[in-house]
Protein backbone atom coordinates (compact mmCIF):
# COMPACT_ATOMS: atom_id res chain seq x y z
CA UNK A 1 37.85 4.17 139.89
CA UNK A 2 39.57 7.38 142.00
CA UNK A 3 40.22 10.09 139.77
CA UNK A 4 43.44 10.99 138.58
CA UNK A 5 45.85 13.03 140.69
CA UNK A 6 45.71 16.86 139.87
CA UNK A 7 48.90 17.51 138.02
CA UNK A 8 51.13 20.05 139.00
CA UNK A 9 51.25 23.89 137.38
CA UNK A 10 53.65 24.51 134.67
CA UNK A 11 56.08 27.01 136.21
CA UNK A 12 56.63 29.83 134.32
CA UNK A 13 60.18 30.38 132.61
CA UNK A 14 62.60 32.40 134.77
CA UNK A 15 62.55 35.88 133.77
CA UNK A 16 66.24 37.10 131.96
CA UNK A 17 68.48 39.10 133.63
CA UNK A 18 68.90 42.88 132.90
CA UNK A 19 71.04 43.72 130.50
CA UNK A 20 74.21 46.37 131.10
CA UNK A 21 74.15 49.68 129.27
CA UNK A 22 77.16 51.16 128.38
CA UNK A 23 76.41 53.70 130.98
CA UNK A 24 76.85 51.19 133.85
CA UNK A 25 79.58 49.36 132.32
CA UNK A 26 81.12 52.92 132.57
CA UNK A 27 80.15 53.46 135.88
CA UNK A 28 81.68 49.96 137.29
CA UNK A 29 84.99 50.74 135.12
CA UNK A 30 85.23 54.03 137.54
CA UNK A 31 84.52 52.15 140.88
CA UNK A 32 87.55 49.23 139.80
CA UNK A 33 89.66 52.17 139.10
CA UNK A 34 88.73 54.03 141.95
CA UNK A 35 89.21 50.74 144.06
CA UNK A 36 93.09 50.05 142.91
CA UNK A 37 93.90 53.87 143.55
CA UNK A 38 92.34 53.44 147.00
CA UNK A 39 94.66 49.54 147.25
CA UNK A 40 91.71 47.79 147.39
CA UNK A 41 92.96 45.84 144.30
CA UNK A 42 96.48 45.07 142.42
CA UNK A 43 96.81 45.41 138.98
CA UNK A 44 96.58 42.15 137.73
CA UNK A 45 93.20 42.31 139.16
CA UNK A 46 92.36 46.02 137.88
CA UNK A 47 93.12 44.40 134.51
CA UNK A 48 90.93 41.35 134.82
CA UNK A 49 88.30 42.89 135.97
CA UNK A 50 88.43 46.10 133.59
CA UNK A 51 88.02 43.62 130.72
CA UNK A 52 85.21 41.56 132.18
CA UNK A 53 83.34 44.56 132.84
CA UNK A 54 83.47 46.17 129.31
CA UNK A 55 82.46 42.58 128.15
CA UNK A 56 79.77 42.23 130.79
CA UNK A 57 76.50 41.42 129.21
CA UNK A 58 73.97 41.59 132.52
CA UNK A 59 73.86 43.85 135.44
CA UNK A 60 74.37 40.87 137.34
CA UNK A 61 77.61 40.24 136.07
CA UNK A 62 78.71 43.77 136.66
CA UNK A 63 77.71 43.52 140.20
CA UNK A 64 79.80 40.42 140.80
CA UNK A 65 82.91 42.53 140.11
CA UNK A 66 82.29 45.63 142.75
CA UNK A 67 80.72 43.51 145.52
CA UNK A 68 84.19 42.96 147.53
CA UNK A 69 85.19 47.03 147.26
CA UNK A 70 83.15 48.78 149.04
CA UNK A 71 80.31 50.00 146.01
CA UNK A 72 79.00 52.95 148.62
CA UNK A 73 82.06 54.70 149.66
CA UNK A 74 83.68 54.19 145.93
CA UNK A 75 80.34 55.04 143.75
CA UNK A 76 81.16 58.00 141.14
CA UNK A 77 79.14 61.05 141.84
CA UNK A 78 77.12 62.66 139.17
CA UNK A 79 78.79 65.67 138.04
CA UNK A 80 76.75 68.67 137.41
CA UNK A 81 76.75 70.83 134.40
CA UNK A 82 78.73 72.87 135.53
CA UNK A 83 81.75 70.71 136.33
CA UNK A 84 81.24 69.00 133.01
CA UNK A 85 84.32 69.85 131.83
CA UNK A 86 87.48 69.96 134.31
CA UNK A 87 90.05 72.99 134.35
CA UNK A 88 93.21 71.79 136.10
CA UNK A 89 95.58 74.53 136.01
CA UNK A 90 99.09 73.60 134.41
CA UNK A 91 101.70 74.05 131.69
CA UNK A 92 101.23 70.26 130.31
CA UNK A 93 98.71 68.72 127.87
CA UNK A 94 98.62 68.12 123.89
CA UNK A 95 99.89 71.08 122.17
CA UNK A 96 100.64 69.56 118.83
CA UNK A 97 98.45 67.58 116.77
CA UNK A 98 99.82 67.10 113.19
CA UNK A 99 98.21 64.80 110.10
CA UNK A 100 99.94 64.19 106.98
CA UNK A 101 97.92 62.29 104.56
CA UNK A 102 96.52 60.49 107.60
CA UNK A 103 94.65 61.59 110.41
CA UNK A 104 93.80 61.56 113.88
CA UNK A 105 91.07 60.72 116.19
CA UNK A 106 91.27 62.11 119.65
CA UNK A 107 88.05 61.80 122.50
CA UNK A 108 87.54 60.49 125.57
CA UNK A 109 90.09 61.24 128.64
CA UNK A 110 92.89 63.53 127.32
CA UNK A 111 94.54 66.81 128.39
CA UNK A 112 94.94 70.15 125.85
CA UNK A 113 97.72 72.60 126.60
CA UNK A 114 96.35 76.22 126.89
CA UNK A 115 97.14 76.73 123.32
CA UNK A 116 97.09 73.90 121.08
CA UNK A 117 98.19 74.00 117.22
CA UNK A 118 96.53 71.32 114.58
CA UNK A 119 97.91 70.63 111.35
CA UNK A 120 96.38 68.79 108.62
CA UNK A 121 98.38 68.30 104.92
CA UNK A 122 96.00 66.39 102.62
CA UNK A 123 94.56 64.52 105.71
CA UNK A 124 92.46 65.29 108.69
CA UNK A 125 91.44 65.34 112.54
CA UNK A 126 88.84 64.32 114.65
CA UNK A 127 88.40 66.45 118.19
CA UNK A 128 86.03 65.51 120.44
CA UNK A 129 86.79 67.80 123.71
CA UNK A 130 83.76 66.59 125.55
CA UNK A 131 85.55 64.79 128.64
CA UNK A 132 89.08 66.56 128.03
CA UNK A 133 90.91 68.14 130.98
CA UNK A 134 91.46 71.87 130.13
CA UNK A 135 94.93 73.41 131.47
CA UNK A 136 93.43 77.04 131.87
CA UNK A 137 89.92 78.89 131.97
CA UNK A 138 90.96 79.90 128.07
CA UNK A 139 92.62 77.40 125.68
CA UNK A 140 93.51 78.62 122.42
CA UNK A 141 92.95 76.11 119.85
CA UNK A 142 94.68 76.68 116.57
CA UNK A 143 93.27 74.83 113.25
CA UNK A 144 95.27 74.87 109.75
CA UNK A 145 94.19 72.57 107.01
CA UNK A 146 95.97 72.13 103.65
CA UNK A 147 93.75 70.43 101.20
CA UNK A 148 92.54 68.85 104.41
CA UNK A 149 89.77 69.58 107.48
CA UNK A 150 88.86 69.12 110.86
CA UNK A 151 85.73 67.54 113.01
CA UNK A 152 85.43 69.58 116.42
CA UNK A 153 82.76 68.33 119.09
CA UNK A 154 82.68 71.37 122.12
CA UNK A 155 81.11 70.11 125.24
CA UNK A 156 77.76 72.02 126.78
CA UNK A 157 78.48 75.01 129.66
CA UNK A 158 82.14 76.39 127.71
CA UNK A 159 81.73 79.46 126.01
CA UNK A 160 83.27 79.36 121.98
CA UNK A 161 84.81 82.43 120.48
CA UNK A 162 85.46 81.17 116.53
CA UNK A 163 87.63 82.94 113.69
CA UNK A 164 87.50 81.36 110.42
CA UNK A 165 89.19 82.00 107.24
CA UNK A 166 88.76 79.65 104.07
CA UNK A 167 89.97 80.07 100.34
CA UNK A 168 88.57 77.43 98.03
CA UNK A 169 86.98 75.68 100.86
CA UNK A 170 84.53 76.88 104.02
CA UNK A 171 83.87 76.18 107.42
CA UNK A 172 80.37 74.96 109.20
CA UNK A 173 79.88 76.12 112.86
CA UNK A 174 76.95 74.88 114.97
CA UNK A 175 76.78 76.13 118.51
CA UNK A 176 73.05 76.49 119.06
CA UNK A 177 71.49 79.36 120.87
CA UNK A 178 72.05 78.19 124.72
CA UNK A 179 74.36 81.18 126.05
CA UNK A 180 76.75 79.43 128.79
CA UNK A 181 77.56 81.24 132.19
CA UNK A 182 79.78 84.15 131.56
CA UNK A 183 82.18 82.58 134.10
CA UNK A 184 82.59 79.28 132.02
CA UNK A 185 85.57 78.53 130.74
CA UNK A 186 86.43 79.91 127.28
CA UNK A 187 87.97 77.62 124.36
CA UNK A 188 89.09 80.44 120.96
CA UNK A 189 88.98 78.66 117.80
CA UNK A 190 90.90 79.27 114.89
CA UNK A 191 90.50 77.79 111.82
CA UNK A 192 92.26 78.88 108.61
CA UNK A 193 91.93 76.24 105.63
CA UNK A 194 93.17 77.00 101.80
CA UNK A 195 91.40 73.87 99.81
CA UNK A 196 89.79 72.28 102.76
CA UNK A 197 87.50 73.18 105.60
CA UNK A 198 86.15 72.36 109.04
CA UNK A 199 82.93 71.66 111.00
CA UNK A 200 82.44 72.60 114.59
CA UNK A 201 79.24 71.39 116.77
CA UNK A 202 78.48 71.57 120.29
CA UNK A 203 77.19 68.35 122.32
CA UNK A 204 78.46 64.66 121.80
CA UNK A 205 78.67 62.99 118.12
CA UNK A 206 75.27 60.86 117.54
CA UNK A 207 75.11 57.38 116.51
CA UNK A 208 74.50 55.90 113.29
CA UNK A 209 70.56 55.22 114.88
CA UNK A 210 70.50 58.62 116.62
CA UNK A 211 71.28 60.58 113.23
CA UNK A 212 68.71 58.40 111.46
CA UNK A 213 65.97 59.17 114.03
CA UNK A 214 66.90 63.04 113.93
CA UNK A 215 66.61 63.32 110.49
CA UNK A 216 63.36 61.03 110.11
CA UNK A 217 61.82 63.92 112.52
CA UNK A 218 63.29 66.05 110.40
CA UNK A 219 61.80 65.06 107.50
CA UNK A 220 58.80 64.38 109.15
CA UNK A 221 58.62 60.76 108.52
CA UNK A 222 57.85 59.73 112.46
CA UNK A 223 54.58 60.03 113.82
CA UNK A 224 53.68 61.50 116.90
């Protein structure tokens, strides 16, 4: 009797696509956007494709939505650290920010006047001025809490002048020790709260997971 026929190799199971970070997510948001300013794309198609690439789970998917506009000539350039925060000269921007037993939460893309005044009555405000557009090479920024308080986030390479007064209440400030260029722009702080208080860091807010690692090495609780 012949012996049997070899039988085929299994074939090993394809290998999963790449998954998007947030980071190229961001990056494909800024070509689409860069694409309809340049008429590459109407805005019924901006909008499509904006949502499907916030929603995109694989680089694959991401690459499906820049692959008709021209990816080289529209690719975002890395900024360096010193353009990490843009000064566009001008008399516009936020200049008010009020909170009355509420609050508000302001990051991402938004423009400050050169001198901006925030209230907060028995509620409080977020600032995060990491990617805002600065109207002069010195914004005055003007905090006053009533049985209330602030959260401000400074971005890296701005130099911070704070003032601080508090009665029945304090303030935190934590700028670290890195001394930016004398020729950086210059945000003034000041923060007067009677029964409430403020914090103001440098650098981006952490996640939930970031904090936890930070203050397991803290604690010394990781190992090497």
């Amino acid at each position: 009797m012949p012996p049997p026929p070899p039988q085929p190799s299994p074939q090993p199971p394809p290998l999963p696509q790449i998954r998007a970070s947030d980071a190229e997510r961001e990056s494909t948001v800024e070509i689409l956007t860069r694409a309809a300013a340049d008429g590459r794309l109407d805005v019924d198609e901006l909008d499509e494709r904006l949502q499907a690439a916030w929603t995109a789970r694989t680089r694959a998917d991401l690459d499906v939505l820049v692959a008709d506009v021209n990816v080289e000539a529209l690719a975002p350039r890395p900024r360096a650290a010193s353009d990490a925060i843009a000064v566009v000269e001008g008399s516009e921007g936020t200049n008010w920010i009020v909170s009355i037993m509420g609050g508000n939460d302001r990051r991402g893309r938004w423009r400050i006047a050169q001198t901006c005044t925030v209230v907060n009555i028995m509620g409080g405000s977020e600032l995060d001025l990491n990617d805002v557009e600065l109207s002069g090479q010195v914004t005055q920024l003007n905090v006053y809490s009533l049985m209330g308080g602030a959260e401000i986030r400074v971005p890296d390479g701005v130099r911070v002048d704070v003032s601080k007064f508090a009665l029945m209440g304090g303030h935190e400030v934590r700028l670290g020790d890195d001394a930016p260029p004398p020729d950086a722009p210059l945000i003034r702080l000041r923060l007067v709260s009677v029964m409430g208080g403020g914090e103001v860091r440098r650098g981006r807010k952490l996640s939930r997971r970031d904090r936890k690692l930070e203050d397991a090495e803290g604690h010394g609780e990781l190992g090497p």
